[in-house]
PDB file of N, CA and C in Angstrom:
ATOM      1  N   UNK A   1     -67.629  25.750  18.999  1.00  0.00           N
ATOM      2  CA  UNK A   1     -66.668  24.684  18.854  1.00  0.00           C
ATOM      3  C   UNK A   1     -65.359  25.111  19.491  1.00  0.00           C
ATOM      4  N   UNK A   2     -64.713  24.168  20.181  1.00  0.00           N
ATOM      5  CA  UNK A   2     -63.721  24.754  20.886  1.00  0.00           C
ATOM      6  C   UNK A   2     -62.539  24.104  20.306  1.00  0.00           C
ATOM      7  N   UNK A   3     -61.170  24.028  20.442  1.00  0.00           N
ATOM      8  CA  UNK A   3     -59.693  24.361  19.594  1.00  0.00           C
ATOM      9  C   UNK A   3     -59.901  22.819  19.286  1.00  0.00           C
ATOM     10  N   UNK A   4     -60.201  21.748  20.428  1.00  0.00           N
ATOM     11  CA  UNK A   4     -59.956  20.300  20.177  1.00  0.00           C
ATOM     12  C   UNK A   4     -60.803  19.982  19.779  1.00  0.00           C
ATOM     13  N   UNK A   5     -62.246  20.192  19.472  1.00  0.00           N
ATOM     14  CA  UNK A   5     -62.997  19.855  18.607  1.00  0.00           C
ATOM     15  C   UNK A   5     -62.738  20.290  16.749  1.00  0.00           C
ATOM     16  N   UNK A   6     -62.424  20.854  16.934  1.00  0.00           N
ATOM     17  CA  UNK A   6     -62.344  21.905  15.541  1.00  0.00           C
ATOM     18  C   UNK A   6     -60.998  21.408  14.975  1.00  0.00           C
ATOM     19  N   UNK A   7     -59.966  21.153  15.067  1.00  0.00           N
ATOM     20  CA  UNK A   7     -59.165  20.388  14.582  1.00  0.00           C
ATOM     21  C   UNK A   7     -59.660  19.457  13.332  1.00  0.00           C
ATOM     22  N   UNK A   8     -58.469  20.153  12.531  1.00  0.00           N
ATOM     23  CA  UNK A   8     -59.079  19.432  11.080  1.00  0.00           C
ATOM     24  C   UNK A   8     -57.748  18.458  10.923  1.00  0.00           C
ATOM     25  N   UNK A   9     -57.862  17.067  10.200  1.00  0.00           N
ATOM     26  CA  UNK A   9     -56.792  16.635   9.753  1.00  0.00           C
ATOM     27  C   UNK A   9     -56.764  16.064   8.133  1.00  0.00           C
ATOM     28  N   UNK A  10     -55.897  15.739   7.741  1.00  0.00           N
ATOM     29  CA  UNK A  10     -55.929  15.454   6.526  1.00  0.00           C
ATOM     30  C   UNK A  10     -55.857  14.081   6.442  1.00  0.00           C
ATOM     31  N   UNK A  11     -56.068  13.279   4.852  1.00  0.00           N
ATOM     32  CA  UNK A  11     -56.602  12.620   4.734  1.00  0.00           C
ATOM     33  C   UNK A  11     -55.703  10.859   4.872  1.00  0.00           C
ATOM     34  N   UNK A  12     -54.022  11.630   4.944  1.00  0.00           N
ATOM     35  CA  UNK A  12     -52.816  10.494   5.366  1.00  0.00           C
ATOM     36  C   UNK A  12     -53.028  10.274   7.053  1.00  0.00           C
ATOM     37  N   UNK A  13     -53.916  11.643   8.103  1.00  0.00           N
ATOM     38  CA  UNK A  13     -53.973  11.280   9.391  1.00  0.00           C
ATOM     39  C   UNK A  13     -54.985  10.574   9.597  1.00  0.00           C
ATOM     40  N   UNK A  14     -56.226  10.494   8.591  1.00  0.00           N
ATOM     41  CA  UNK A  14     -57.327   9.760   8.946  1.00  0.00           C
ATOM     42  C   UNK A  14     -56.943   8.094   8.335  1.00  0.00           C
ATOM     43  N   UNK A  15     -56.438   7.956   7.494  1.00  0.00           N
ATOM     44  CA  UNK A  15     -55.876   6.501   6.962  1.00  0.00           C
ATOM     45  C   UNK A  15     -55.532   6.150   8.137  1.00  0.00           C
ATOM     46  N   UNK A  16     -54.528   6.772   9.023  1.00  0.00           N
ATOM     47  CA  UNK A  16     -53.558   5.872  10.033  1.00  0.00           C
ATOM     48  C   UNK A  16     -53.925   5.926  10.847  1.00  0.00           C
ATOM     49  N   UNK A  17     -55.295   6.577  11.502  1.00  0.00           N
ATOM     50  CA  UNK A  17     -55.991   6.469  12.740  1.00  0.00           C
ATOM     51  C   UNK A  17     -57.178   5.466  12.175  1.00  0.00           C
ATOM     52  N   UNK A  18     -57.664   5.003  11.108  1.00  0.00           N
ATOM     53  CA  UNK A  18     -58.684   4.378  10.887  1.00  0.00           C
ATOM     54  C   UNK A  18     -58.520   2.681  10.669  1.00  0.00           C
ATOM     55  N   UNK A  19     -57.192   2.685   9.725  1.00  0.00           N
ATOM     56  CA  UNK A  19     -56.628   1.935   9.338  1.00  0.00           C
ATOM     57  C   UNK A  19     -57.379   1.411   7.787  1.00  0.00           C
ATOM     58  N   UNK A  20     -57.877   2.423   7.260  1.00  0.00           N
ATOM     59  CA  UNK A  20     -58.403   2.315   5.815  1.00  0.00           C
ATOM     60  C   UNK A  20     -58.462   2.623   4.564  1.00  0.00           C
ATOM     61  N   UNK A  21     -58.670   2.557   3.270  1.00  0.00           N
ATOM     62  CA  UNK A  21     -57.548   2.758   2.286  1.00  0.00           C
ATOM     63  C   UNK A  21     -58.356   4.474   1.893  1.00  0.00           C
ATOM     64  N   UNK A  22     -58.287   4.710   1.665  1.00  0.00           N
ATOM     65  CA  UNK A  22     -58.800   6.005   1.127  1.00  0.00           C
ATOM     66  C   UNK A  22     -59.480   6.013  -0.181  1.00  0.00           C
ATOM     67  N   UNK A  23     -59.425   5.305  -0.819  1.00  0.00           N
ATOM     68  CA  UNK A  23     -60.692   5.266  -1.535  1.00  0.00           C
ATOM     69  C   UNK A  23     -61.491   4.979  -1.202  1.00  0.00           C
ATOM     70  N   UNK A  24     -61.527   4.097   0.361  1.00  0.00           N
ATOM     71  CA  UNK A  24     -62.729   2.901   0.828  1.00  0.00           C
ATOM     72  C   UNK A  24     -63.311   4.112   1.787  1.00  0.00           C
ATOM     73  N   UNK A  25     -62.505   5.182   2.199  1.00  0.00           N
ATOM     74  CA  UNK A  25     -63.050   5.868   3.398  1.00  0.00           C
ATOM     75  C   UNK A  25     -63.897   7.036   2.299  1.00  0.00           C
ATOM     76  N   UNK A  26     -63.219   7.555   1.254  1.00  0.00           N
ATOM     77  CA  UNK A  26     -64.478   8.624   0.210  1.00  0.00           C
ATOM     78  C   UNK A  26     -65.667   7.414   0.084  1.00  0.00           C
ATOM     79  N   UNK A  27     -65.120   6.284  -0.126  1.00  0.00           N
ATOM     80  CA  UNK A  27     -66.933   5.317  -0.446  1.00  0.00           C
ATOM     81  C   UNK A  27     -68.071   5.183   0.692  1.00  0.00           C
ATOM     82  N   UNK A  28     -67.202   5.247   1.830  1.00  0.00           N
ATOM     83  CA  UNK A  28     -68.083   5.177   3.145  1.00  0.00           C
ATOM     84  C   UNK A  28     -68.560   6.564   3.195  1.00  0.00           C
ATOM     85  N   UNK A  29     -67.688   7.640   3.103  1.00  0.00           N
ATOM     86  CA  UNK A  29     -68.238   8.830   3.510  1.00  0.00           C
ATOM     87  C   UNK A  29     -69.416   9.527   2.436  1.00  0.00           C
ATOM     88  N   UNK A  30     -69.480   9.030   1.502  1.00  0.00           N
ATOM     89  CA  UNK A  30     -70.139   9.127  -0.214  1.00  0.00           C
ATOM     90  C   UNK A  30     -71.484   8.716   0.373  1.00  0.00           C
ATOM     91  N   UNK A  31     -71.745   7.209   1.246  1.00  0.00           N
ATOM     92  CA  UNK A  31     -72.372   6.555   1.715  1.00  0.00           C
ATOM     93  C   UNK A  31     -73.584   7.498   2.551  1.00  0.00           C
ATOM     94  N   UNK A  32     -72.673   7.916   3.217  1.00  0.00           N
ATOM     95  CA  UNK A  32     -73.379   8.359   4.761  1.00  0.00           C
ATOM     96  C   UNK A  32     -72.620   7.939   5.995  1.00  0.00           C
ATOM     97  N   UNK A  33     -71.797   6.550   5.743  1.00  0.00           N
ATOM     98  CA  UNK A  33     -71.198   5.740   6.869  1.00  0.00           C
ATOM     99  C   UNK A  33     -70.141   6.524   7.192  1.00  0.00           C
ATOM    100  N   UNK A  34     -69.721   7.431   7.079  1.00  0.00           N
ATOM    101  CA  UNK A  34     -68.199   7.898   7.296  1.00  0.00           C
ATOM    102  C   UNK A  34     -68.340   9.627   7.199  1.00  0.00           C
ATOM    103  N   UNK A  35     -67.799  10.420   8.656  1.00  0.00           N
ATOM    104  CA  UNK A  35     -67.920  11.197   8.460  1.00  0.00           C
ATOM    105  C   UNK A  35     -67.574  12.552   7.053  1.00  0.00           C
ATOM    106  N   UNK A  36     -68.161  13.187   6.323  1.00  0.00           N
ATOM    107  CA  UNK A  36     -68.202  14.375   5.467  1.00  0.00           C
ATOM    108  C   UNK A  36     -66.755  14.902   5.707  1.00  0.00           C
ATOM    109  N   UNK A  37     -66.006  15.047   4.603  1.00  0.00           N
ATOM    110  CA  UNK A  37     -64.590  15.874   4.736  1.00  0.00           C
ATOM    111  C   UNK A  37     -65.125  17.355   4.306  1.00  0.00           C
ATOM    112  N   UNK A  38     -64.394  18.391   4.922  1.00  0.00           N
ATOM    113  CA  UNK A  38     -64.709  19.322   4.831  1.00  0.00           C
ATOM    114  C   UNK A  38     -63.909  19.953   3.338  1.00  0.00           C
ATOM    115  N   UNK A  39     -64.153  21.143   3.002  1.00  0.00           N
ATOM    116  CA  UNK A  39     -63.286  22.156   1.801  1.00  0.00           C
ATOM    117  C   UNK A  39     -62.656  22.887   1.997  1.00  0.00           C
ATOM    118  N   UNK A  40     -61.301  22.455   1.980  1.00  0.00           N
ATOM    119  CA  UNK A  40     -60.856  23.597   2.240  1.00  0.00           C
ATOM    120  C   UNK A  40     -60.553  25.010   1.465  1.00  0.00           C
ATOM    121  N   UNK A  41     -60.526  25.250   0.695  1.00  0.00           N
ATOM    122  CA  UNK A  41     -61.141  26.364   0.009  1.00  0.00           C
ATOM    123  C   UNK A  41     -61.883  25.947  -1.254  1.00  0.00           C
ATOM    124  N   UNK A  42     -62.749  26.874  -1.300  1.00  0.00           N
ATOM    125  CA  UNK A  42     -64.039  27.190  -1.920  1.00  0.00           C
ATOM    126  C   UNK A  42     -63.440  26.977  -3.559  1.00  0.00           C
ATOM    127  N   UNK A  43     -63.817  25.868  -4.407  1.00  0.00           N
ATOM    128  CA  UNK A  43     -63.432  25.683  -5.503  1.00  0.00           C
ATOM    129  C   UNK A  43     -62.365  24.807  -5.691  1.00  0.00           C
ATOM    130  N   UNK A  44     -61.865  24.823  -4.496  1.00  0.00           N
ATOM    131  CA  UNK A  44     -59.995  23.782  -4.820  1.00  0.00           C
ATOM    132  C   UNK A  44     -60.218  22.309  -4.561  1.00  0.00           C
ATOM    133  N   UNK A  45     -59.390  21.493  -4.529  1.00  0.00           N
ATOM    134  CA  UNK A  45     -59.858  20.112  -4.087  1.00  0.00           C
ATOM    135  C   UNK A  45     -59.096  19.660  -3.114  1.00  0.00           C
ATOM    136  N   UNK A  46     -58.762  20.350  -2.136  1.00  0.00           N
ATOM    137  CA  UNK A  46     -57.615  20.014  -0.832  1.00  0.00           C
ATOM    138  C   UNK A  46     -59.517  20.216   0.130  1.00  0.00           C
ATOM    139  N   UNK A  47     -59.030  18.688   0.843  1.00  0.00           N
ATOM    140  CA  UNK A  47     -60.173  18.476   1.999  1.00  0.00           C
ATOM    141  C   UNK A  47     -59.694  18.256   2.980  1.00  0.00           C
ATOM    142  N   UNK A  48     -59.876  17.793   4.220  1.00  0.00           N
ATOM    143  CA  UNK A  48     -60.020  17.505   5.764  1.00  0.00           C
ATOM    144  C   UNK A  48     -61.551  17.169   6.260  1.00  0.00           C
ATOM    145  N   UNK A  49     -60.516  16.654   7.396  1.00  0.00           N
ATOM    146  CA  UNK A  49     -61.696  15.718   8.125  1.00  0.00           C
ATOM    147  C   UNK A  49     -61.938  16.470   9.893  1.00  0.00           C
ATOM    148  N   UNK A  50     -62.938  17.035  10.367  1.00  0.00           N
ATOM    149  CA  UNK A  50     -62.717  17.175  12.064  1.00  0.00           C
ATOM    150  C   UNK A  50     -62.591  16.178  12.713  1.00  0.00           C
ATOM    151  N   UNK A  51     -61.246  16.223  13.497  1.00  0.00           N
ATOM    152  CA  UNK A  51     -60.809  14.922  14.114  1.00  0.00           C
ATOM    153  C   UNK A  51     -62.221  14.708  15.150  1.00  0.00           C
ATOM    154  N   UNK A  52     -62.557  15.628  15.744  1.00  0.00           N
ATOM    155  CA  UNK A  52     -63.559  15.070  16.944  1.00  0.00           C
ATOM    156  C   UNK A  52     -64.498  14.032  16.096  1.00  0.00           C
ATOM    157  N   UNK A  53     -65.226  14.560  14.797  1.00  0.00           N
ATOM    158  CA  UNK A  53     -65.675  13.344  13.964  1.00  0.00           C
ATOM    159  C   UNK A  53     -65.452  12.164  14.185  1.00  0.00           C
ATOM    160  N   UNK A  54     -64.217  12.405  13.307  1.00  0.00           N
ATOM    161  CA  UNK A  54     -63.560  10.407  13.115  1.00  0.00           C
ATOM    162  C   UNK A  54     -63.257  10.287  14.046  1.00  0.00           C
ATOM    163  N   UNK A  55     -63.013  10.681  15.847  1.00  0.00           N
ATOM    164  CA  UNK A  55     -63.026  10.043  16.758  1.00  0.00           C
ATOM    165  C   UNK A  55     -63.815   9.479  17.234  1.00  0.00           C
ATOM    166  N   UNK A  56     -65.283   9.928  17.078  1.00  0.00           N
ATOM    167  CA  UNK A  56     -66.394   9.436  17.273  1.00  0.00           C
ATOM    168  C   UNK A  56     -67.230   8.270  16.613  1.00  0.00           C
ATOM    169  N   UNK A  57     -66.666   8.833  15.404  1.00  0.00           N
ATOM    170  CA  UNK A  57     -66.646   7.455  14.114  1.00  0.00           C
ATOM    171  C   UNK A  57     -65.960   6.266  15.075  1.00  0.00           C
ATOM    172  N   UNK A  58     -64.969   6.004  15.084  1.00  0.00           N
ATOM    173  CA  UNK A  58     -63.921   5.102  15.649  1.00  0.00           C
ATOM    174  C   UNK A  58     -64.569   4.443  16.995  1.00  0.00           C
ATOM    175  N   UNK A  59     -65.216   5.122  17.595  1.00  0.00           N
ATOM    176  CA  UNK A  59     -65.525   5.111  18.953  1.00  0.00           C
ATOM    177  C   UNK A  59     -67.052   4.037  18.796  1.00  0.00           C
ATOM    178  N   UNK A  60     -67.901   4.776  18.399  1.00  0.00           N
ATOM    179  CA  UNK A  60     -69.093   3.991  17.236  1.00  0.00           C
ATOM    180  C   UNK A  60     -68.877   2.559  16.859  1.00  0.00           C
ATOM    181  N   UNK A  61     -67.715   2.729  15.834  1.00  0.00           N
ATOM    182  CA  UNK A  61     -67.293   1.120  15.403  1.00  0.00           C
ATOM    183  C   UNK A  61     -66.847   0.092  16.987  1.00  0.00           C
ATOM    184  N   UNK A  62     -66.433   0.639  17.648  1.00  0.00           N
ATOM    185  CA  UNK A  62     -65.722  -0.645  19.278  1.00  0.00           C
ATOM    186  C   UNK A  62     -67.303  -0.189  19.941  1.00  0.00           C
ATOM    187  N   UNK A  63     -68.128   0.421  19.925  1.00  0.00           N
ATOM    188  CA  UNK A  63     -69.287   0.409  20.830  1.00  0.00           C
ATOM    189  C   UNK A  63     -70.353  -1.018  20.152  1.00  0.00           C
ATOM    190  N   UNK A  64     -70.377  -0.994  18.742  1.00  0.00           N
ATOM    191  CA  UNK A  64     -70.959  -1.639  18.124  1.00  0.00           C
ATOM    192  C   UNK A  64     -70.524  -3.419  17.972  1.00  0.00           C
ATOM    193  N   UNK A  65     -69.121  -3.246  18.442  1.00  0.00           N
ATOM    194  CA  UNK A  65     -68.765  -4.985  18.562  1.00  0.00           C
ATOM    195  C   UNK A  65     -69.382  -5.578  19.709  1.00  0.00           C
ATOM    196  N   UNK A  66     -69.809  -4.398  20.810  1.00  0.00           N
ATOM    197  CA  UNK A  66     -70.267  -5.046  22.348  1.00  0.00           C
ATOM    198  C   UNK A  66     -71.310  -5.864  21.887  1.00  0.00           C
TER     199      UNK A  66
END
């Protein structure tokens, strides 16, 4: 994985690139529909998301209106 793939963001950068509420994006991702947030440490409850993910997510949703 290289620096721009691997980029993690948190969960106020994925709201404002998605445009979705954050409870609705844990229900999608709970789902399957929405990419897996990662842990950031082992036991704590601070998560992130790999941006290359939800870019692809995003990318997915405008491929799918064609």
């Amino acid at each position: 994985m290289n620096k721009s793939t691997s980029r993690l963001i948190r969960i106020r950068e994925v709201i404002s690139l998605t445009g979705l509420s954050k409870s609705y994006l844990y229900q999608l991702s709970n789902s399957g529909h929405f990419p897996k947030p990662v842990k950031l440490v082992e036991g704590g409850t601070a998560s992130a998301w790999l941006l290359s993910e939800v870019n692809d997510w995003i990318e997915s949703r405008v491929a799918d209106r064609k």
